[in-house]
C-alpha atoms as a PDB file:
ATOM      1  CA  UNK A   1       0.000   0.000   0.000  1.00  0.00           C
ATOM      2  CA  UNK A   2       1.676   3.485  -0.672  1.00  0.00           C
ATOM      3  CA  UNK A   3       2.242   5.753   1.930  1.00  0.00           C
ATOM      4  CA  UNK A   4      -0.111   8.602   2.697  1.00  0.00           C
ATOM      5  CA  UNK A   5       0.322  11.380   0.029  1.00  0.00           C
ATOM      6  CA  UNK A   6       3.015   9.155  -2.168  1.00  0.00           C
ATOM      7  CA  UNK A   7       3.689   9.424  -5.395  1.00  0.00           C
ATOM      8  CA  UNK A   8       2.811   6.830  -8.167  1.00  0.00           C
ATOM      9  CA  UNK A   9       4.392   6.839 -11.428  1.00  0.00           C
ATOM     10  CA  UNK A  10       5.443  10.693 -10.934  1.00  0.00           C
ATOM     11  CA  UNK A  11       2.329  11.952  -9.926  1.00  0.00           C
ATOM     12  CA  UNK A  12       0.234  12.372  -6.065  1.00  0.00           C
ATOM     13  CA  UNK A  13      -1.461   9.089  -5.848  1.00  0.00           C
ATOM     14  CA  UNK A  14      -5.209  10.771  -6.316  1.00  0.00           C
ATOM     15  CA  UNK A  15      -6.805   7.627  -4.104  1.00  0.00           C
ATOM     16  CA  UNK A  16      -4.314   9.382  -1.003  1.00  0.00           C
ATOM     17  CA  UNK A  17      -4.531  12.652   0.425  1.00  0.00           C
ATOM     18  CA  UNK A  18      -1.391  14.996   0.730  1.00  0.00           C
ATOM     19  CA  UNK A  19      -0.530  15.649   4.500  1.00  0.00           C
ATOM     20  CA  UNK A  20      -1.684  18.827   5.078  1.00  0.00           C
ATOM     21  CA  UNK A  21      -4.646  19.991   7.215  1.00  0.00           C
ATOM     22  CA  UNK A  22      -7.995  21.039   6.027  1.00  0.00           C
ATOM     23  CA  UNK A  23      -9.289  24.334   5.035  1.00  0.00           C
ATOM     24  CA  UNK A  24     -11.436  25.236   8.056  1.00  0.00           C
ATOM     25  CA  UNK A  25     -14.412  27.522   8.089  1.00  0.00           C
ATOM     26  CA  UNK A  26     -17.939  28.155   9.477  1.00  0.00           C
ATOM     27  CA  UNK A  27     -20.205  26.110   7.695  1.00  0.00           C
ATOM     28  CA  UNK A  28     -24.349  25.411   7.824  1.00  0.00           C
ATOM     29  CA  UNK A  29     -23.750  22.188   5.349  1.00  0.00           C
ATOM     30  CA  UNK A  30     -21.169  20.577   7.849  1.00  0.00           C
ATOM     31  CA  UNK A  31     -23.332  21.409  10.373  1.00  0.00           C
ATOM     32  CA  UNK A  32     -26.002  19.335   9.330  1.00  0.00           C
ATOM     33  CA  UNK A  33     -24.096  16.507   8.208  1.00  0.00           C
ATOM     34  CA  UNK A  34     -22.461  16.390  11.587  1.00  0.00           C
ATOM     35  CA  UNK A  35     -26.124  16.393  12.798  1.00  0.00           C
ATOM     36  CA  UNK A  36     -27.227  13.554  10.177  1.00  0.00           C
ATOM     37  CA  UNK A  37     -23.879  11.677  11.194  1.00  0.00           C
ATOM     38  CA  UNK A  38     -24.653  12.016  14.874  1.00  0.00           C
ATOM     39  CA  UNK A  39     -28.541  11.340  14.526  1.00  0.00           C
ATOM     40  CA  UNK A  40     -27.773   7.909  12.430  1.00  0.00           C
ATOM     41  CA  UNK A  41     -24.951   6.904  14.814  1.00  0.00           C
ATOM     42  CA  UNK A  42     -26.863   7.423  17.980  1.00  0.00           C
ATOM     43  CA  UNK A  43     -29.946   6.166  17.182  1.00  0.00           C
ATOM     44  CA  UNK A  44     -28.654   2.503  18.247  1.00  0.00           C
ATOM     45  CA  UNK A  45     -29.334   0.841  14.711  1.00  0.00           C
ATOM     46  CA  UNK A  46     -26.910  -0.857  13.130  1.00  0.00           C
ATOM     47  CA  UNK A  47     -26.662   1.155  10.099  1.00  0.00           C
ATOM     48  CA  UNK A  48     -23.079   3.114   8.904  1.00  0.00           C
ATOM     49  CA  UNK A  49     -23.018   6.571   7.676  1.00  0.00           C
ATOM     50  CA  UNK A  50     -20.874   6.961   4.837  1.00  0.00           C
ATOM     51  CA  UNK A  51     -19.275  10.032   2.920  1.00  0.00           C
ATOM     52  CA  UNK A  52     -16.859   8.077   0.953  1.00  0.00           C
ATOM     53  CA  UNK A  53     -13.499   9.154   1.618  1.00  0.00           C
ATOM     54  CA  UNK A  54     -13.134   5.790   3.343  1.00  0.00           C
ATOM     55  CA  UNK A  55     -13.569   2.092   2.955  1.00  0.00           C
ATOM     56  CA  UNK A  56     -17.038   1.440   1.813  1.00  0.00           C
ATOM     57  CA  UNK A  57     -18.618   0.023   5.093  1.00  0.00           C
ATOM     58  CA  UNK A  58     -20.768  -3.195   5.534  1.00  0.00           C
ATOM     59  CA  UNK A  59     -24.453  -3.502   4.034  1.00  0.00           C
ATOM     60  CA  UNK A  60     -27.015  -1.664   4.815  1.00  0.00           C
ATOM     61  CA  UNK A  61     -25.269   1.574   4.559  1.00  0.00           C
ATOM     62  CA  UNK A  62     -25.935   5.433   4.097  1.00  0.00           C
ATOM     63  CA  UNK A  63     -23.569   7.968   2.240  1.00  0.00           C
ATOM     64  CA  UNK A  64     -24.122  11.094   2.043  1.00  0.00           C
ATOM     65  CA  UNK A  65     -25.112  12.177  -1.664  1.00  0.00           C
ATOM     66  CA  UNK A  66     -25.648  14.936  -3.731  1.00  0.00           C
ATOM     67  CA  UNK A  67     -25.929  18.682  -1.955  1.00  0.00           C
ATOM     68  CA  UNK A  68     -27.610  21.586  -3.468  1.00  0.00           C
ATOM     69  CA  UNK A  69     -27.591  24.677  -1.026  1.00  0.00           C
ATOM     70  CA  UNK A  70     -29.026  28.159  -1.887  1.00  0.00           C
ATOM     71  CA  UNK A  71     -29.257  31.288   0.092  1.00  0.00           C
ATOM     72  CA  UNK A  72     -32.239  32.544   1.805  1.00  0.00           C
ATOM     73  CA  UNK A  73     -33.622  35.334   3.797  1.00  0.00           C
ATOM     74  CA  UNK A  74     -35.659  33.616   6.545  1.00  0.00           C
ATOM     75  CA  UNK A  75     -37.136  36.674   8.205  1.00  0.00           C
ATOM     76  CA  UNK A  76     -36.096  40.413   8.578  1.00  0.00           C
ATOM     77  CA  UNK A  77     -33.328  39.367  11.187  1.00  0.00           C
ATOM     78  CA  UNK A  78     -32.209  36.271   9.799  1.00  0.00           C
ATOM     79  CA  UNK A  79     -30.720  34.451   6.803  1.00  0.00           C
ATOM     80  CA  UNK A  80     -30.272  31.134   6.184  1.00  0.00           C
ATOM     81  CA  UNK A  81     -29.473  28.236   3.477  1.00  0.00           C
ATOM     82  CA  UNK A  82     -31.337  25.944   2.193  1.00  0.00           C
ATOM     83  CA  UNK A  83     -29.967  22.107   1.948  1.00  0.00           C
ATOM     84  CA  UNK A  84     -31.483  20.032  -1.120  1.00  0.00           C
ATOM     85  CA  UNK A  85     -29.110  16.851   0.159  1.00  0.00           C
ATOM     86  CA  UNK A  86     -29.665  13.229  -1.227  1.00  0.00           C
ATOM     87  CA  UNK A  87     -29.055  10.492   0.969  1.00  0.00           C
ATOM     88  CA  UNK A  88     -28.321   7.340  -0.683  1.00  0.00           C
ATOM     89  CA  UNK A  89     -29.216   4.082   1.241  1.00  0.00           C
ATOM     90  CA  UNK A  90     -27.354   0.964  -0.062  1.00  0.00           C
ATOM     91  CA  UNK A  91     -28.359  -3.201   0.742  1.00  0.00           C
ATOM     92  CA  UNK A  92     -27.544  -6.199  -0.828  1.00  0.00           C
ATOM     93  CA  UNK A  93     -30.468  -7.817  -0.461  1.00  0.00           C
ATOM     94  CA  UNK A  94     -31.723  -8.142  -4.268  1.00  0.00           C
ATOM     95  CA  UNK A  95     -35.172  -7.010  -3.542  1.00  0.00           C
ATOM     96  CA  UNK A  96     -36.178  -3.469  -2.337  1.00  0.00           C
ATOM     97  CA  UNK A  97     -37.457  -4.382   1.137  1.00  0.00           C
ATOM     98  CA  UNK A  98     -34.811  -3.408   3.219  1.00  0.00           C
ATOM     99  CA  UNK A  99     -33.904   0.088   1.199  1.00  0.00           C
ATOM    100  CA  UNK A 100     -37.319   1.028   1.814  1.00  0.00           C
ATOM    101  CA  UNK A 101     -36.850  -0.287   6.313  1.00  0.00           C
ATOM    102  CA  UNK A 102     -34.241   1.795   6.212  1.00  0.00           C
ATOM    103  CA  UNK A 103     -35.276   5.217   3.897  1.00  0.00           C
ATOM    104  CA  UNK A 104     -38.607   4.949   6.161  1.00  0.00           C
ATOM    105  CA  UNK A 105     -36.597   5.061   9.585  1.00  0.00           C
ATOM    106  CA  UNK A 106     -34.476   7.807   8.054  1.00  0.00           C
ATOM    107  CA  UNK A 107     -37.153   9.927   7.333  1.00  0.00           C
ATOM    108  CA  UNK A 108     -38.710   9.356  11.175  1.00  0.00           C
ATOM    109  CA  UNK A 109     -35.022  10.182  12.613  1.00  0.00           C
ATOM    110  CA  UNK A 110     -34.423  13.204  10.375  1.00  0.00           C
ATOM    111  CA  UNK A 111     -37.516  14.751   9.369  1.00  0.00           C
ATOM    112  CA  UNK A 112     -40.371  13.778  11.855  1.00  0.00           C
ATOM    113  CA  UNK A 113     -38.249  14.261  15.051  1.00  0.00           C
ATOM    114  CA  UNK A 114     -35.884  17.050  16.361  1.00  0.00           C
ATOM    115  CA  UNK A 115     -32.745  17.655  14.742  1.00  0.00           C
ATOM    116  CA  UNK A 116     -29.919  19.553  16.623  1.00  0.00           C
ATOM    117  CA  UNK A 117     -27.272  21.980  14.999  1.00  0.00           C
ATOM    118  CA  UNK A 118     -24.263  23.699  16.417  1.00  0.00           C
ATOM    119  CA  UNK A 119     -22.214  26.636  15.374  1.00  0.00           C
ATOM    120  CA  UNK A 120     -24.484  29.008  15.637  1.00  0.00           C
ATOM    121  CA  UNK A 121     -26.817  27.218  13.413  1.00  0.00           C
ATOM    122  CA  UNK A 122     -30.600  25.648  13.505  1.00  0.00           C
ATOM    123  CA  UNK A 123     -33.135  23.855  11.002  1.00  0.00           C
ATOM    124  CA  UNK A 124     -35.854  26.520  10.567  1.00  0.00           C
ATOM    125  CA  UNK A 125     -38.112  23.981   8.686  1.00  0.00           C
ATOM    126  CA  UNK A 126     -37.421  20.222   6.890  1.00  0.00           C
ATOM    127  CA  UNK A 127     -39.203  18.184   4.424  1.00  0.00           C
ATOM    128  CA  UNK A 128     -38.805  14.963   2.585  1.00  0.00           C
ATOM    129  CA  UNK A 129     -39.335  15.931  -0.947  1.00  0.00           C
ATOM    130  CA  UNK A 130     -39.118  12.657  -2.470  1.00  0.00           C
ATOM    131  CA  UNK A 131     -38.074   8.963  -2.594  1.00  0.00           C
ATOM    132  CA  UNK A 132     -36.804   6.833  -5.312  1.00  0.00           C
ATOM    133  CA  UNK A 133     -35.932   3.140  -4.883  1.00  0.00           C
ATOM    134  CA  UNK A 134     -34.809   1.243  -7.851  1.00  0.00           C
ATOM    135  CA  UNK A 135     -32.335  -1.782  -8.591  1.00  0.00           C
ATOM    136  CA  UNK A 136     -28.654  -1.335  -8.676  1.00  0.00           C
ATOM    137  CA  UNK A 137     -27.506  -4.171 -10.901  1.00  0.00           C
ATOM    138  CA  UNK A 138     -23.441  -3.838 -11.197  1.00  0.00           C
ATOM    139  CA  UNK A 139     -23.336  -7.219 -13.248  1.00  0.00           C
ATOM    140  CA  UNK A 140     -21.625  -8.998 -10.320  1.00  0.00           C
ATOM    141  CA  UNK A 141     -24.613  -8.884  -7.938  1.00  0.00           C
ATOM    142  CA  UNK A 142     -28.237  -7.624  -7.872  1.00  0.00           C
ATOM    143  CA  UNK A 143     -28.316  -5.343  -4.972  1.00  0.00           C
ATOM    144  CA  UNK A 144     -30.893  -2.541  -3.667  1.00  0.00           C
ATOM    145  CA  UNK A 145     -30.854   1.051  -3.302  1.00  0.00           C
ATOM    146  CA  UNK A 146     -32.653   4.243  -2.207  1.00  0.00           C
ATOM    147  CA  UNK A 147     -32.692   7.814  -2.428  1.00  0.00           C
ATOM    148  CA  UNK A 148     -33.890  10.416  -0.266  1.00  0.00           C
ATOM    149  CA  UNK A 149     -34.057  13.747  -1.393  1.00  0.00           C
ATOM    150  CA  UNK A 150     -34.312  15.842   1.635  1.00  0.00           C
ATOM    151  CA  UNK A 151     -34.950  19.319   2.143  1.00  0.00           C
ATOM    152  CA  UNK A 152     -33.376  21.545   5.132  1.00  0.00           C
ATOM    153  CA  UNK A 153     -33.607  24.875   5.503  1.00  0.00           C
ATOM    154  CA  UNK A 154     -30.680  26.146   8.119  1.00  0.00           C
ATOM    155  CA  UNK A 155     -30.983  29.658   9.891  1.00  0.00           C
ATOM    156  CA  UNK A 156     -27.670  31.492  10.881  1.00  0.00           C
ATOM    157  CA  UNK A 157     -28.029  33.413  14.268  1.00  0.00           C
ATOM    158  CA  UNK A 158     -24.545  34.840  14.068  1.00  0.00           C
ATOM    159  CA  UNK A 159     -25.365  36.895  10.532  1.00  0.00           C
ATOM    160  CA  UNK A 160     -28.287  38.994   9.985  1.00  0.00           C
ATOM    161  CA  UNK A 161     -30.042  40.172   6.197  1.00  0.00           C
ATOM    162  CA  UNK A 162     -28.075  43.554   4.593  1.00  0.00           C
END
């Protein structure tokens, strides 16, 4: 295995990161995907949370998708963002059963309960917008998966509109 940040035939090995640390800032989307991460992890199921920059984890698993976010003026002393975020719920059972166990119990932890933000952040409102479940035939195995398309809309109490 090459080293952390190595180089492969001349060039950064694009599978490793370089050492360095992070760029660091204030940030509604990590917010809630801290939130999502903490939600899943301590809601006692035994379902990973993926985001991909490791190992893919053990069936059924979650990694978090797709983001669109989009500025918003919440009241006339707040602003806000709002998350369109896809979840995407994988299982390797070959029928849709368990995609749709898990996108339902998803959908109870995130949008029909309480969901927690720090940083100066919280969710001013949250909807599911839609599901989608479908096949995901990779020509080794028949396997199941799930979208959520998810809907958060994040007020900042630290900024206020211009």
């Amino acid at each position: 295995m090459a080293k952390k940040g190595s180089i492969v035939n001349g060039a950064t090995n694009p599978i490793e990161r370089p050492t360095r640390t992070s760029f660091q800032s204030r940030s509604s989307s990590i917010e809630l995907q801290k939130a999502i991460v903490k939600a899943v992890g301590t809601s006692g199921a035994s379902l990973a949370i993926w985001d991909g920059v490791n190992r893919k984890p053990d069936y059924p698993f979650v990694k978090i998708g797709e983001e669109l976010t989009s500025g918003t003026t919440i009241s006339k002393d707040t602003t806000g963002k709002t998350h369109n975020l896809t979840l995407h719920i994988w299982s390797d059972f070959p029928d849709t059963s368990e995609v749709k166990q898990v996108g339902d119990f998803l959908i109870g932890l995130l949008i029909d309960s309480p969901l927690g933000l720090d940083n100066g952040f919280c969710i001013s409102s949250k909807r599911l917008d839609h599901v989608r479940y479908t096949e995901a035939a990779n020509g080794y195995s028949k396997e199941s998966r799930g979208y959520l398309f998810l809907d958060f809309v994040v007020s900042d109490s630290w900024t206020t509109p211009q």
